[in-house]
Protein backbone atom coordinates (compact mmCIF):
# COMPACT_ATOMS: atom_id res chain seq x y z
CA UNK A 1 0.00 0.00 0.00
CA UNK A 2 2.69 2.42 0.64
CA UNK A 3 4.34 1.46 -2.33
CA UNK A 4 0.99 2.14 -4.54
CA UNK A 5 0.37 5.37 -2.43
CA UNK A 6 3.47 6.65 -3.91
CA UNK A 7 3.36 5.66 -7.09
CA UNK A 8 -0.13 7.51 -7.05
CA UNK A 9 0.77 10.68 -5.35
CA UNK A 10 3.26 10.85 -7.99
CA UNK A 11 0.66 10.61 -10.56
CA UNK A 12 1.61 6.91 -11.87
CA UNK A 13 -2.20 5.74 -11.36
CA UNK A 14 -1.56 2.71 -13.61
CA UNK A 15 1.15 1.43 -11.38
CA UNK A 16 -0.28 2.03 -8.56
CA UNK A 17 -3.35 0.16 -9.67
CA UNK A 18 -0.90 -3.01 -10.59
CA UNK A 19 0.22 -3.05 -7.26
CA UNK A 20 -3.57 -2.72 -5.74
CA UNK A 21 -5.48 -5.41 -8.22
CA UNK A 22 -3.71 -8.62 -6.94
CA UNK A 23 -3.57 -7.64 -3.08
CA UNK A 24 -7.31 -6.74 -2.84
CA UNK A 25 -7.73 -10.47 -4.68
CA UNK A 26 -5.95 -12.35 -1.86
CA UNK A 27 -7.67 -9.79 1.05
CA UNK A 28 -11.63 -9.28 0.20
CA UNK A 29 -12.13 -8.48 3.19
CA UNK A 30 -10.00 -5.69 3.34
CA UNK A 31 -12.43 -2.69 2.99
CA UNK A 32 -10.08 0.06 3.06
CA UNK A 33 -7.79 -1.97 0.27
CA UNK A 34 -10.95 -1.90 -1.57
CA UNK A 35 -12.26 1.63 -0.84
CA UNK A 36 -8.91 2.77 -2.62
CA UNK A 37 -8.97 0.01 -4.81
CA UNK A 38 -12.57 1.11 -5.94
CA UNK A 39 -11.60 5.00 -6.05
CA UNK A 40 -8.85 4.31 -8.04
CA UNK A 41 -10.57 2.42 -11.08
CA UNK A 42 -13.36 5.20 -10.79
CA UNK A 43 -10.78 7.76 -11.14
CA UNK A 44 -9.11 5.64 -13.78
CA UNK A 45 -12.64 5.57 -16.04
CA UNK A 46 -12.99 9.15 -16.00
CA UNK A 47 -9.30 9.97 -17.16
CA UNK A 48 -9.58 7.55 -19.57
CA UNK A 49 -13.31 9.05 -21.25
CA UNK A 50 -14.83 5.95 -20.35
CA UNK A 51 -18.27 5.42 -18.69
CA UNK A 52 -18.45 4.41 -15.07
CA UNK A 53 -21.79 2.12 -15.50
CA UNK A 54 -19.43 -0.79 -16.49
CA UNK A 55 -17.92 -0.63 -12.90
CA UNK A 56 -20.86 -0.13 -11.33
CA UNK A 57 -22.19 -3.24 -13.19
CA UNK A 58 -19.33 -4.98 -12.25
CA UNK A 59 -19.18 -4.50 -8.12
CA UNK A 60 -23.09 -5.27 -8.66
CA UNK A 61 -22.91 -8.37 -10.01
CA UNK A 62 -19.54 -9.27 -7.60
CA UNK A 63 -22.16 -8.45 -4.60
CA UNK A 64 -25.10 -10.54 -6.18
CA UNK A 65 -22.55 -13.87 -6.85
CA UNK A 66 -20.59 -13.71 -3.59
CA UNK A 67 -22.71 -11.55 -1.26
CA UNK A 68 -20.39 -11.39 1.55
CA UNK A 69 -20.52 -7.82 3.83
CA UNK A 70 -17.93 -6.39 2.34
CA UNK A 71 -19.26 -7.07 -1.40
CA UNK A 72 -22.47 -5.68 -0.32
CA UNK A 73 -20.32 -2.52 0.93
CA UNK A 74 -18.56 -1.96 -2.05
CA UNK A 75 -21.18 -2.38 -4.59
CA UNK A 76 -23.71 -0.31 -2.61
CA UNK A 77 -20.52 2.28 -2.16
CA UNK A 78 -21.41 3.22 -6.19
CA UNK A 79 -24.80 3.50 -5.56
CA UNK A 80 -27.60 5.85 -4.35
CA UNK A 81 -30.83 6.46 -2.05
CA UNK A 82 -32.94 3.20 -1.60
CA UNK A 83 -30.41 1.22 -3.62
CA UNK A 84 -27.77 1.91 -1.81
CA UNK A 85 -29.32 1.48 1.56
CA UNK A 86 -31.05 -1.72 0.80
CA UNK A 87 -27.30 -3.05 -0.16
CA UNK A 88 -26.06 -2.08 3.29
CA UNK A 89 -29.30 -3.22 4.85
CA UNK A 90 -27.93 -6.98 3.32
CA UNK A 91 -24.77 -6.22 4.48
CA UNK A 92 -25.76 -5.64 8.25
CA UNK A 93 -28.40 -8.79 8.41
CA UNK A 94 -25.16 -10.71 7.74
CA UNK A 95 -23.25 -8.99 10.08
CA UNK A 96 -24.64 -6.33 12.37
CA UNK A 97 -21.41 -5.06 13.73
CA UNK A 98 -19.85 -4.69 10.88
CA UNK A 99 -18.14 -0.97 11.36
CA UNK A 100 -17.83 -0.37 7.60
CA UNK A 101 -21.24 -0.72 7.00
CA UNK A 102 -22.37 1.65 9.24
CA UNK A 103 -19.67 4.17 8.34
CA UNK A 104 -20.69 3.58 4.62
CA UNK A 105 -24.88 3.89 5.24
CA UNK A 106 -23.91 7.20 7.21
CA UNK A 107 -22.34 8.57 4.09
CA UNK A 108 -24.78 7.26 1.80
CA UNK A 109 -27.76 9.38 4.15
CA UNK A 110 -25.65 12.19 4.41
CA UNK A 111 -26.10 12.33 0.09
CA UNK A 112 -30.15 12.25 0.67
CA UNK A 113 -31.06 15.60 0.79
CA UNK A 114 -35.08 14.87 0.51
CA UNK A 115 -34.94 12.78 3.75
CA UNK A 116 -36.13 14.95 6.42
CA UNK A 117 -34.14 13.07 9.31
CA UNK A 118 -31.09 12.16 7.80
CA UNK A 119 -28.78 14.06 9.78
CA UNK A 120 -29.83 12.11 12.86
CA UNK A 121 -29.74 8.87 11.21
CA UNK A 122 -26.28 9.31 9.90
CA UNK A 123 -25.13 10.77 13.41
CA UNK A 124 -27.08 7.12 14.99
CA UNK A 125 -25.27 5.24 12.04
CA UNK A 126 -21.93 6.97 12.37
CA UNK A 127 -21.47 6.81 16.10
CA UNK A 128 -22.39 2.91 15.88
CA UNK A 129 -19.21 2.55 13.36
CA UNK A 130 -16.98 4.88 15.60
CA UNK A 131 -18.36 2.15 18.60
CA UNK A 132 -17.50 -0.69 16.89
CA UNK A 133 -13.85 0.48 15.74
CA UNK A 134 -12.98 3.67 17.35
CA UNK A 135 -9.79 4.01 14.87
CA UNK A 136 -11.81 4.08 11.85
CA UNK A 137 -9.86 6.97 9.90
CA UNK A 138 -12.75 7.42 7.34
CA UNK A 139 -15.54 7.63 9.73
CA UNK A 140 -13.39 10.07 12.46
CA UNK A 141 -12.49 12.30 8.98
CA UNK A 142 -16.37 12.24 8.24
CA UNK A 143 -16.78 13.00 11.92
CA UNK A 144 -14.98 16.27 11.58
CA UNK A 145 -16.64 17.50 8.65
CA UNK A 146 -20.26 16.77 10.06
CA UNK A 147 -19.76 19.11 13.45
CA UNK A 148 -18.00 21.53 10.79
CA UNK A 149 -21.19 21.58 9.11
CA UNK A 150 -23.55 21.47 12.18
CA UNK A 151 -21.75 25.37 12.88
CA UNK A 152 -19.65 22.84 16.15
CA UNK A 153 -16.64 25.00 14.96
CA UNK A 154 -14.47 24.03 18.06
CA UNK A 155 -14.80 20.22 18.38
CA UNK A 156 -14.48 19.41 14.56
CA UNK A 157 -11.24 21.72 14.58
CA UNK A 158 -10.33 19.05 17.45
CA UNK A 159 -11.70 16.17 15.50
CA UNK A 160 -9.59 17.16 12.46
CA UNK A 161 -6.39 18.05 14.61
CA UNK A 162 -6.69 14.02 15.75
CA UNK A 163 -7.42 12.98 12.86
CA UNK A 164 -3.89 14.25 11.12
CA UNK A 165 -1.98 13.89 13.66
CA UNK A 166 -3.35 9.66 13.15
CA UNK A 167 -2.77 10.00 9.96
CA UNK A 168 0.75 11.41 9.59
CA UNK A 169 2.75 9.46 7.48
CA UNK A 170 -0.09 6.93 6.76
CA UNK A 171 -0.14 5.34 3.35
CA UNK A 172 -4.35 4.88 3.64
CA UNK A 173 -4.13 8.36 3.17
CA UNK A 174 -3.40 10.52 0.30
CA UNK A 175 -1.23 13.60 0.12
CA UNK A 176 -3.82 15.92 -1.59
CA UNK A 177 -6.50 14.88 0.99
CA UNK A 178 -4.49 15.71 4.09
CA UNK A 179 -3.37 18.74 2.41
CA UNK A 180 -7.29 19.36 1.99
CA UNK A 181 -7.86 18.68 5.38
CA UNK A 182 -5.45 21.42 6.61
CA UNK A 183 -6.34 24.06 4.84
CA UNK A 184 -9.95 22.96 6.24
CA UNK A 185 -8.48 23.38 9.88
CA UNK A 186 -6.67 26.96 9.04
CA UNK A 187 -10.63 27.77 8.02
CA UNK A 188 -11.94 26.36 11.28
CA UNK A 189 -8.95 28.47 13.64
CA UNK A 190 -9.88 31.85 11.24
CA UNK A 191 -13.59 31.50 12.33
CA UNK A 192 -12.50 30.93 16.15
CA UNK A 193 -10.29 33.99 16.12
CA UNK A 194 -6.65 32.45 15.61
CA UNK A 195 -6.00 33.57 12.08
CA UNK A 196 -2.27 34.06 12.85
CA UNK A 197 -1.86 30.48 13.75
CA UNK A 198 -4.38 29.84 10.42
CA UNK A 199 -1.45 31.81 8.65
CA UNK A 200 1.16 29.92 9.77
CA UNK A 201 -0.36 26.64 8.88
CA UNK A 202 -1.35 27.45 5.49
CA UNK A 203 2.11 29.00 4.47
CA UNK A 204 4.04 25.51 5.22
CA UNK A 205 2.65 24.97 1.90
CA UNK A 206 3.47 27.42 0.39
CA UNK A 207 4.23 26.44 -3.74
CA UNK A 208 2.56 23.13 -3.71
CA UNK A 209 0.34 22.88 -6.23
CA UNK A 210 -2.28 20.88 -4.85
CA UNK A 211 -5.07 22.51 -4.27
CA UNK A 212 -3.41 26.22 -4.21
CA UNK A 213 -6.03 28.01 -5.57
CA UNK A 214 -8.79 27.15 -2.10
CA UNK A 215 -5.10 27.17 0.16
CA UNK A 216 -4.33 30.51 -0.87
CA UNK A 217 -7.86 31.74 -0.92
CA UNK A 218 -8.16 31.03 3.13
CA UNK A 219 -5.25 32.41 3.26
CA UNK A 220 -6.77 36.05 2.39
CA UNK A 221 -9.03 35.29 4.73
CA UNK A 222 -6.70 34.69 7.39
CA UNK A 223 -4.73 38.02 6.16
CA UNK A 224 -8.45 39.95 6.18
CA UNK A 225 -9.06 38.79 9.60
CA UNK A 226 -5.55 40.52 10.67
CA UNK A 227 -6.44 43.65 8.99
CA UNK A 228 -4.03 43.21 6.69
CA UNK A 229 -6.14 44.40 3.60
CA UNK A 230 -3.54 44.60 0.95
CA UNK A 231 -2.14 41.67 1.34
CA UNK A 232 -5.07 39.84 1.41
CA UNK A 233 -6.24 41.52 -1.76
CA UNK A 234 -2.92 40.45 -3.65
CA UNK A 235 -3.45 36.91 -2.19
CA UNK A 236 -7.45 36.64 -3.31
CA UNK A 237 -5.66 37.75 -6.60
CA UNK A 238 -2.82 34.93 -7.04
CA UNK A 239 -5.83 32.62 -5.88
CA UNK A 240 -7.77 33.82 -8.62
CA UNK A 241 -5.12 33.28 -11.33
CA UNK A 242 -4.65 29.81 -9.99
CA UNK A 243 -8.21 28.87 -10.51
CA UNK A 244 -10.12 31.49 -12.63
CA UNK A 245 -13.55 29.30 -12.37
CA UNK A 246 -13.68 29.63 -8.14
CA UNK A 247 -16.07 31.95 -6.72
CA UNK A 248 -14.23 32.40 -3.06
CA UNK A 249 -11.30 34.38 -4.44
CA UNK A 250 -13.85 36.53 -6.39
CA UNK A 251 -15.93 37.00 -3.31
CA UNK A 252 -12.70 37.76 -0.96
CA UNK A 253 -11.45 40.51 -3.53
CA UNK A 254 -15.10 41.96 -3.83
CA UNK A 255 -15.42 42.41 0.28
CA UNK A 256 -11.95 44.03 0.25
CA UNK A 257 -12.76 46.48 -2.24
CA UNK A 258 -15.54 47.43 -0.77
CA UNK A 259 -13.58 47.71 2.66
CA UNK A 260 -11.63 50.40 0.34
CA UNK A 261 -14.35 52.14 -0.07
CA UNK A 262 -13.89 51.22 -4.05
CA UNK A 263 -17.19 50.92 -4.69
CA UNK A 264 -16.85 50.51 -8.51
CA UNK A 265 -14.30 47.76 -8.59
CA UNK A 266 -16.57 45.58 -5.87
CA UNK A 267 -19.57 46.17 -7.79
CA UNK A 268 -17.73 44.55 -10.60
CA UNK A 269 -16.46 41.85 -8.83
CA UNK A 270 -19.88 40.92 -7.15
CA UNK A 271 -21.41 41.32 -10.83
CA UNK A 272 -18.50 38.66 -12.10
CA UNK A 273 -19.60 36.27 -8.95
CA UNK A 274 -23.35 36.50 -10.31
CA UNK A 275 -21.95 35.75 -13.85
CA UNK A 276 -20.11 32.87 -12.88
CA UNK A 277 -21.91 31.38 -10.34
CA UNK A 278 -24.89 30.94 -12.91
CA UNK A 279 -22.76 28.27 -14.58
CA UNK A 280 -21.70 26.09 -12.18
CA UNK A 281 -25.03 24.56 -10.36
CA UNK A 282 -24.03 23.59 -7.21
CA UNK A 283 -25.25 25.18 -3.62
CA UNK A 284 -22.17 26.54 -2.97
CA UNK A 285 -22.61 29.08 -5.86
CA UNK A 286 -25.93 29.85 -5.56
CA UNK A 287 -25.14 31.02 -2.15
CA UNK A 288 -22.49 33.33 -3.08
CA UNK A 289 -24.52 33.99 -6.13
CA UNK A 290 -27.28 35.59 -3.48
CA UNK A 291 -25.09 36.82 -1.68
CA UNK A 292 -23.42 39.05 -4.34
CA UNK A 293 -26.85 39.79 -5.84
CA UNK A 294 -27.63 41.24 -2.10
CA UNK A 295 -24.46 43.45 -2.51
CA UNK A 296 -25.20 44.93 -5.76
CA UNK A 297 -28.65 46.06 -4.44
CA UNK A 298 -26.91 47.67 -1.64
CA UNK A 299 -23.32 48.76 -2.27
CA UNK A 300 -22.70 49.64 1.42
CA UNK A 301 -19.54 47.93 2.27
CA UNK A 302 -19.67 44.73 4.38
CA UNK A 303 -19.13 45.40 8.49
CA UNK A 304 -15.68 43.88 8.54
CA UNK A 305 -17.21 42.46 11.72
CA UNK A 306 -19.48 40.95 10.56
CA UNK A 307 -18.58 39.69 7.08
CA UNK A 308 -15.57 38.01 5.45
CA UNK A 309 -14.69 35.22 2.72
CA UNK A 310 -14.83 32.63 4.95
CA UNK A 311 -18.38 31.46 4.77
CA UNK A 312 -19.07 28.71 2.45
C-alpha cells in the first residue's frame, strides 16, 4: 500500500493500480484496500473518457454472486438512495457489527437531501461505526466534517487536529487529501479567532500545487481577519489566477474592495460572482450567487465584523 500510495501521489495511477489489483484479490475483506482500490478504477474511467456504469455493473454483479458484507459494501458504495441502503441493509443482516457498514450507510444518508431526518440517522449510524472500531480513519475524517457543518466549529477543529496527527505518514491516506484537510483546519482556527496560527499553517505549503487556488484563498481570509487588507487583496488575486472558475477568491477581492471604499471595482467583482456562479449549479454558488446579488442592491460595504470570505 505504501508502495501504490506513492506511485499515485506521484501521478503513476496505472502502477499504482498493478500493485492494488492482486492484493485486494488475496484480502476481500480488506475494505479500506478496496475503498482505494474502488476509487482508483473510478478515477481511472474518467481519465480515460470511459463510462463508469461498467464498474458499477461490475461490483453489482460481484455483490449478487458472492454476497459477503464487504461485497455488499462496495457495490452499494457506487450507488444511491434506496439502492444503496437496501445493499447495506444486506450487508448488516449478515453482520450487524460490521463498522464499515455503518460508516458507509452514514455517508450514503448524508447524500439524501429529501430525507427529512437524515442528519440524525447518519449521526445514529456513524457513532455505531466509531463504537465498533474507534480508529476508523474514514468515519473520524467524516466526523470532523459533520460538526463543521452542524456550525460545532471548536470540536471538529479538534476532531480534524486528531485525525492528522493519526494520519501522519499513513499510506491509507493521500497527500492531496491531508493537504485538503489542513487548509480545512486553518478555516476552522480563522472563524474561532486564531487567524495568525491559520497563517502559519497554510504557508508551510506554500508552492505546492495541490489545491493552491482554495489554500491561498483562506489564506486572504486569514490576512483579512488581521487587517491586513492589501495583502489579502494580492493573495485573493494569485488565488484567482490559480483557478479562474472559483467563486471564493472573487468574493474575498469583492469584500476588500468594498472595505476600500472602491465601490466601482466591488460592484464589478460581485457582478463577475453572479456571472459565474450561474454556470456552475451547485449550492455553494448559488449562495455566493445571493449573496453578491444582495451586494449589488446595496453597495454599502460589508461590516468587517461581521462579514468576510470565509463562509461557504
Amino acid at each position: 500500500m505504501r508502495s501504490a500510495r506513492t506511485y499515485y501521489d506521484e501521478g503513476k495511477l496505472e502502477a499504482a493500480l498493478d500493485l492494488l489489483r492482486p492484493v485486494a484479490r488475496d484480502a476481500k475483506d480488506n475494505l479500506e484496500l478496496g475503498f482505494w482500490l474502488q476509487d482508483l478504477e473510478w478515477e481511472r474511467a474518467e481519465q480515460m473518457g470511459q463510462e463508469t456504469e461498467p464498474l458499477v455493473t461490475a461490483y453489482g454483479q460481484r455483490a449478487q454472486s458472492d454476497p459477503t458484507p464487504a461485497s455488499l459494501i462496495l457495490a452499494a458504495r457506487l450507488l444511491e438512495g434506496a439502492e444503496a441502503l437496501a445493499m447495506l441493509e444486506s450487508a448488516l443482516e449478515l453482520d450487524r457489527n460490521h463498522a464499515w457498514a455503518h460508516y458507509t450507510r452514514a455517508h450514503v444518508l448524508l447524500g439524501e437531501r429529501q430525507l427529512a431526518d437524515r442528519w440524525p440517522a447518519a449521526h445514529a449510524a456513524l457513532s455505531r461505526a466509531l463504537e465498533l472500531d474507534p480508529s476508523h480513519l474514514r468515519a473520524r475524517h467524516l466526523e470532523a466534517w459533520i460538526l463543521a457543518q452542524e456550525g460545532n466549529v471548536a470540536q471538529a477543529s479538534v476532531a480534524l487536529e486528531r485525525w492528522l496527527e493519526q494520519t501522519l505518514g499513513d499510506p491509507r491516506v493521500a497527500h492531496a487529501e491531508r493537504l485538503e484537510a489542513e487548509v480545512d483546519l486553518a478555516l476552522m482556527w480563522v472563524r474561532q479567532g486564531l487567524a495568525e496560527e491559520a497563517e502559519a499553517l497554510l504557508l508551510t505549503h506554500a508552492g505546492q500545487e495541490v489545491g493552491r487556488a482554495r489554500r491561498l484563498a483562506v489564506l486572504a481570509v486569514a490576512q483579512h481577519e488581521q487587517g491586513r487588507v492589501e495583502a489579502s487583496l494580492d493573495t485573493a488575486r494569485r488565488a484567482e489566477l490559480a483557478d479562474p472558475a472559483a467563486l471564493l477568491p472573487i468574493v474575498q477581492q469583492a469584500l476588500l474592495h468594498g472595505q476600500r471604499k472602491d465601490d466601482d471595482r466591488a460592484q464589478k467583482r460581485w457582478q463577475e460572482v453572479v456571472d459565474a456562479a450561474a454556470h456552475q449549479g451547485d449550492l455553494a454558488g448559488l449562495l455566493q450567487s445571493v449573496r453578491a446579488r444582495v451586494s449589488l442592491e446595496d453597495p454599502r460595504p460589508p461590516d468587517p465584523e461581521h462579514e468576510n470570505g470565509a463562509e461557504n
